[in-house]
Every structure is written in structure tokens, then in C-alpha cells.
N, C-alpha and C. Protein backbone atom coordinates (compact mmCIF):
# COMPACT_ATOMS: atom_id res chain seq x y z
N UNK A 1 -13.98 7.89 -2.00
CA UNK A 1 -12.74 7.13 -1.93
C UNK A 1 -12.99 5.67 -2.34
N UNK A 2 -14.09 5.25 -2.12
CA UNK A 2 -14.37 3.47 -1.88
C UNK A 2 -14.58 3.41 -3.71
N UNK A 3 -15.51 4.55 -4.31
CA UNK A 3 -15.46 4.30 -6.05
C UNK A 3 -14.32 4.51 -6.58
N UNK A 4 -13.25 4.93 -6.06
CA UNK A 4 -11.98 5.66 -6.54
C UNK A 4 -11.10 3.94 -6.49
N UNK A 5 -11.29 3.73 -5.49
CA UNK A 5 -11.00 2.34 -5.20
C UNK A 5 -11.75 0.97 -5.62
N UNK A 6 -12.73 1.14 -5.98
CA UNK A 6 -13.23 0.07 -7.04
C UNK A 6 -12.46 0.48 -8.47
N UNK A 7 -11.97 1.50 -9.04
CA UNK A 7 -11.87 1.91 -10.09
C UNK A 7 -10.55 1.50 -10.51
N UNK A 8 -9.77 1.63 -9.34
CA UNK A 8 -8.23 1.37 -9.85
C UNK A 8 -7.61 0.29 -9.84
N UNK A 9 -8.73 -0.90 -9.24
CA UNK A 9 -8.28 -2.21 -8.77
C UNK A 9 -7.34 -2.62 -7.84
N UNK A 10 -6.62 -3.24 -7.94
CA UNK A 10 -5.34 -3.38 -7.43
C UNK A 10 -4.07 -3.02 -7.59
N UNK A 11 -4.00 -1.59 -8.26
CA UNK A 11 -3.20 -0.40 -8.54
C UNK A 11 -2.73 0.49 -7.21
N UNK A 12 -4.02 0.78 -6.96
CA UNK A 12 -3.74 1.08 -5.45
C UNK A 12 -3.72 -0.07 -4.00
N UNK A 13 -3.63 0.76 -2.80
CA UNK A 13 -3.71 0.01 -2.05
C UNK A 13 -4.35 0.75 -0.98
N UNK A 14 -5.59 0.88 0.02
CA UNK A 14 -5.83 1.23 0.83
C UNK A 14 -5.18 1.23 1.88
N UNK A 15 -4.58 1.74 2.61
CA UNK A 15 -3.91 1.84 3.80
C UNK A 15 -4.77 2.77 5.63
N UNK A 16 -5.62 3.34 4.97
CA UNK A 16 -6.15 4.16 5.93
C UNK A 16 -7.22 4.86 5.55
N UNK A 17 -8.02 5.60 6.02
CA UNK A 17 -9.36 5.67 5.81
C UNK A 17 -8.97 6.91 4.58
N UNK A 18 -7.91 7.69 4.94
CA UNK A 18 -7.47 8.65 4.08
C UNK A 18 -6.68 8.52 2.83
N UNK A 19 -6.17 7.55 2.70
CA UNK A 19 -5.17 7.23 1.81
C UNK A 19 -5.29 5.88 1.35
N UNK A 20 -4.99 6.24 0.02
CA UNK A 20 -5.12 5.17 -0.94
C UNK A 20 -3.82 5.57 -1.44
N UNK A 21 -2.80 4.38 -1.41
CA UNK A 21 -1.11 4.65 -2.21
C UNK A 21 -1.15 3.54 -2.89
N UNK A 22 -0.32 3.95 -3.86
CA UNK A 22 0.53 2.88 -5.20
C UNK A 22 1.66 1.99 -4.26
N UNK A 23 1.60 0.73 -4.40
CA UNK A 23 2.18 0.19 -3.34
C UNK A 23 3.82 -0.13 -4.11
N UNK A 24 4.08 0.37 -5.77
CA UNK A 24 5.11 -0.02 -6.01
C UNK A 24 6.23 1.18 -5.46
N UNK A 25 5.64 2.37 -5.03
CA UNK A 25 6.18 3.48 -4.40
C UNK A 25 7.16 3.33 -3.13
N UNK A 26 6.47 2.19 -2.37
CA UNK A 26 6.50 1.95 -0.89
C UNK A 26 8.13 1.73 -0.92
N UNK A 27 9.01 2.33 0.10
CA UNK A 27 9.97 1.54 -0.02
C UNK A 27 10.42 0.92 0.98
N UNK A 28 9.51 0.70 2.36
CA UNK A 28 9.71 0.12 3.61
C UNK A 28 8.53 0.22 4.40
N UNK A 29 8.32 -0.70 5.05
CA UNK A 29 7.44 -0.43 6.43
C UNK A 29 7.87 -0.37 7.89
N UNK A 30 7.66 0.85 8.21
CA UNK A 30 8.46 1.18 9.37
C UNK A 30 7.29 1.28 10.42
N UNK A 31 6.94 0.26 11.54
CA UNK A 31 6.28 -0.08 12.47
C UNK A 31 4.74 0.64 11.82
N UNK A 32 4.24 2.03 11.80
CA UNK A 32 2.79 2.14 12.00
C UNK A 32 2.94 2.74 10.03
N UNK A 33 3.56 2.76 9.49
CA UNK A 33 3.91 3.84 8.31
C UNK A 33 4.86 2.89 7.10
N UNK A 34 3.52 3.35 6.29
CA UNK A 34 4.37 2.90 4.80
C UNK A 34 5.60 4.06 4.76
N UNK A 35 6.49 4.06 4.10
CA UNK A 35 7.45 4.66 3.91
C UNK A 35 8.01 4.95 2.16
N UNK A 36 7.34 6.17 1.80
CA UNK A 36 7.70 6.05 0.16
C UNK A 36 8.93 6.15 -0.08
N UNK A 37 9.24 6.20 -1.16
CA UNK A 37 10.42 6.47 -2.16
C UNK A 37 10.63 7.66 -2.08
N UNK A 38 9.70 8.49 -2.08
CA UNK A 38 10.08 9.93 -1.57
C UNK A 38 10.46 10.07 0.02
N UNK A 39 10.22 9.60 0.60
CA UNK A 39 10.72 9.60 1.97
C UNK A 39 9.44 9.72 3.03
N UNK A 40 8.04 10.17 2.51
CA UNK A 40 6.82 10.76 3.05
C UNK A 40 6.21 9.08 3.61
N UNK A 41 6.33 9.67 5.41
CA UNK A 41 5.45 8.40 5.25
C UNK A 41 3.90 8.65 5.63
N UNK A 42 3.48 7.32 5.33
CA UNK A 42 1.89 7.14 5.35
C UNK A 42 1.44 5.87 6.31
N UNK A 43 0.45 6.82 7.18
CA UNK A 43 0.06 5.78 8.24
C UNK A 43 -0.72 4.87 7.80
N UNK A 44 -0.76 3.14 8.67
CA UNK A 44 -1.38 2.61 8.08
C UNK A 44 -2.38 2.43 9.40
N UNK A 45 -3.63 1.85 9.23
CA UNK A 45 -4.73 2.09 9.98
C UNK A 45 -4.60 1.06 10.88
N UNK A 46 -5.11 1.37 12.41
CA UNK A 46 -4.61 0.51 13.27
C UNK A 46 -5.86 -0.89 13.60
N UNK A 47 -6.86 -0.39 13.27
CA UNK A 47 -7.88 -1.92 12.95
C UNK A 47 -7.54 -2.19 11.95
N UNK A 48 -7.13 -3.39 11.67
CA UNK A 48 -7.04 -4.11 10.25
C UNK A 48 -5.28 -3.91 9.47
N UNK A 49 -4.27 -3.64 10.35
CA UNK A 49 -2.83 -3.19 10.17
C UNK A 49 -2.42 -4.75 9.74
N UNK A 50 -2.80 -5.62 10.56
CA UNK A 50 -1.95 -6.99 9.87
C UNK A 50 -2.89 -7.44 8.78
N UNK A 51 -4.07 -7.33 8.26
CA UNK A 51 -4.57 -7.17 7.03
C UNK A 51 -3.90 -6.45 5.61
N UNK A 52 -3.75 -5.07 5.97
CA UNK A 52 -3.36 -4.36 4.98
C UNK A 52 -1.92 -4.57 4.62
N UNK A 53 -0.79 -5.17 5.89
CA UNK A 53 0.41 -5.21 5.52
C UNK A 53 0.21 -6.68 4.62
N UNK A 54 -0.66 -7.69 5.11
CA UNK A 54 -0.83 -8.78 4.35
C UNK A 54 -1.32 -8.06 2.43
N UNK A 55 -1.98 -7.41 2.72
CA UNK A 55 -1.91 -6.94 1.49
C UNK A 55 -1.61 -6.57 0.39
N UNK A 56 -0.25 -5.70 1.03
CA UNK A 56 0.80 -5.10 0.36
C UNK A 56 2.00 -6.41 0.09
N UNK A 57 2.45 -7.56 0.99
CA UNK A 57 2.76 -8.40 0.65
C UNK A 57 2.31 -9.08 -0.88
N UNK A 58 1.28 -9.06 -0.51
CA UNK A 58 0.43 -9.81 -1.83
C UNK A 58 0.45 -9.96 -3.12
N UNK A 59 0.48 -8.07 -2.89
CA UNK A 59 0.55 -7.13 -4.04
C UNK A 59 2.00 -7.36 -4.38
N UNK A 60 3.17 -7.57 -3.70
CA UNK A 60 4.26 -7.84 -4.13
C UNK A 60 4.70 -9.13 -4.71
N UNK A 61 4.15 -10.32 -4.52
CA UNK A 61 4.57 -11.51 -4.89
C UNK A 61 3.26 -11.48 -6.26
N UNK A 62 2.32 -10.73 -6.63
CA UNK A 62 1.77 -10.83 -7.74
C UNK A 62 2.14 -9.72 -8.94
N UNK A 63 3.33 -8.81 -8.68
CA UNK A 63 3.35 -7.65 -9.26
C UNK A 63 5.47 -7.87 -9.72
N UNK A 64 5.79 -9.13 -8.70
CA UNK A 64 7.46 -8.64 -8.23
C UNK A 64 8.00 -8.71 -9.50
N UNK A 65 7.58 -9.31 -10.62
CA UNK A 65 8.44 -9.05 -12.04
C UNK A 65 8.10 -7.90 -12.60
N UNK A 66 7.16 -7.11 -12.49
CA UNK A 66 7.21 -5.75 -12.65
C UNK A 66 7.46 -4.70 -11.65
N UNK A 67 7.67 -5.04 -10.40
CA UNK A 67 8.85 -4.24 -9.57
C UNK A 67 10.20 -4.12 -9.91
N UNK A 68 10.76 -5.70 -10.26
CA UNK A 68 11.70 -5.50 -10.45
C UNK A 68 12.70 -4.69 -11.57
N UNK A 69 11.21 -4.12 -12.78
CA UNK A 69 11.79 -3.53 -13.77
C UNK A 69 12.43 -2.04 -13.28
């Protein structure tokens, strides 16, 4: 997972020891769980939760003109 994640850069986003998601997917964070566009949510890991949501922030204010397409 960790080479899978060197590989894709900041394409993905780690969220949990299991999951690695595309964070332009996300369409809410609902207390412990990303929440896709498909409706499936994905837990986010509870050491390091205000890290990773900082993350996904991140990923949004460096990505938001290509969200918004």
C-alpha cells in the first residue's frame, strides 16, 4: 500500500490503514467517514483523524480549480 502510495502522489489520499481514496470523489465528511459520490462511506483512521481531514482540506484548496470542472 505505502509503494502504491508513493506512486500516485497526491492523487490519492490515505485515509486508513486500508484505504487509499481519490479525494475528488469525496462528497462530505460525516463525523468518522469520508462519504463518496457514490454514497459508500470510508472510515477515516482514528490516530491521526485531524491530520488526514487536514489533508483532504489541502488537497482541496490545491486542486479547487480542477474540482470545480
Amino acid at each position: 500500500m505505502t509503494s502504491l502510495e508513493q506512486q500516485v502522489g497526491d492523487a490519492l489520499l490515505r485515509c486508513h490503514r486500508s484505504y487509499l481514496i481519490n479525494p475528488k470523489f469525496v462528497k462530505r465528511i460525516d463525523s468518522n467517514d469520508f462519504v463518496l459520490t457514490t454514497g459508500e462511506r470510508i472510515p477515516i483512521r482514528i490516530n491521526g483523524r485531524k491530520s488526514t481531514i487536514s489533508q483532504y482540506h489541502d488537497w482541496i484548496m490545491r486542486h479547487m480549480d480542477k474540482v470545480a470542472d
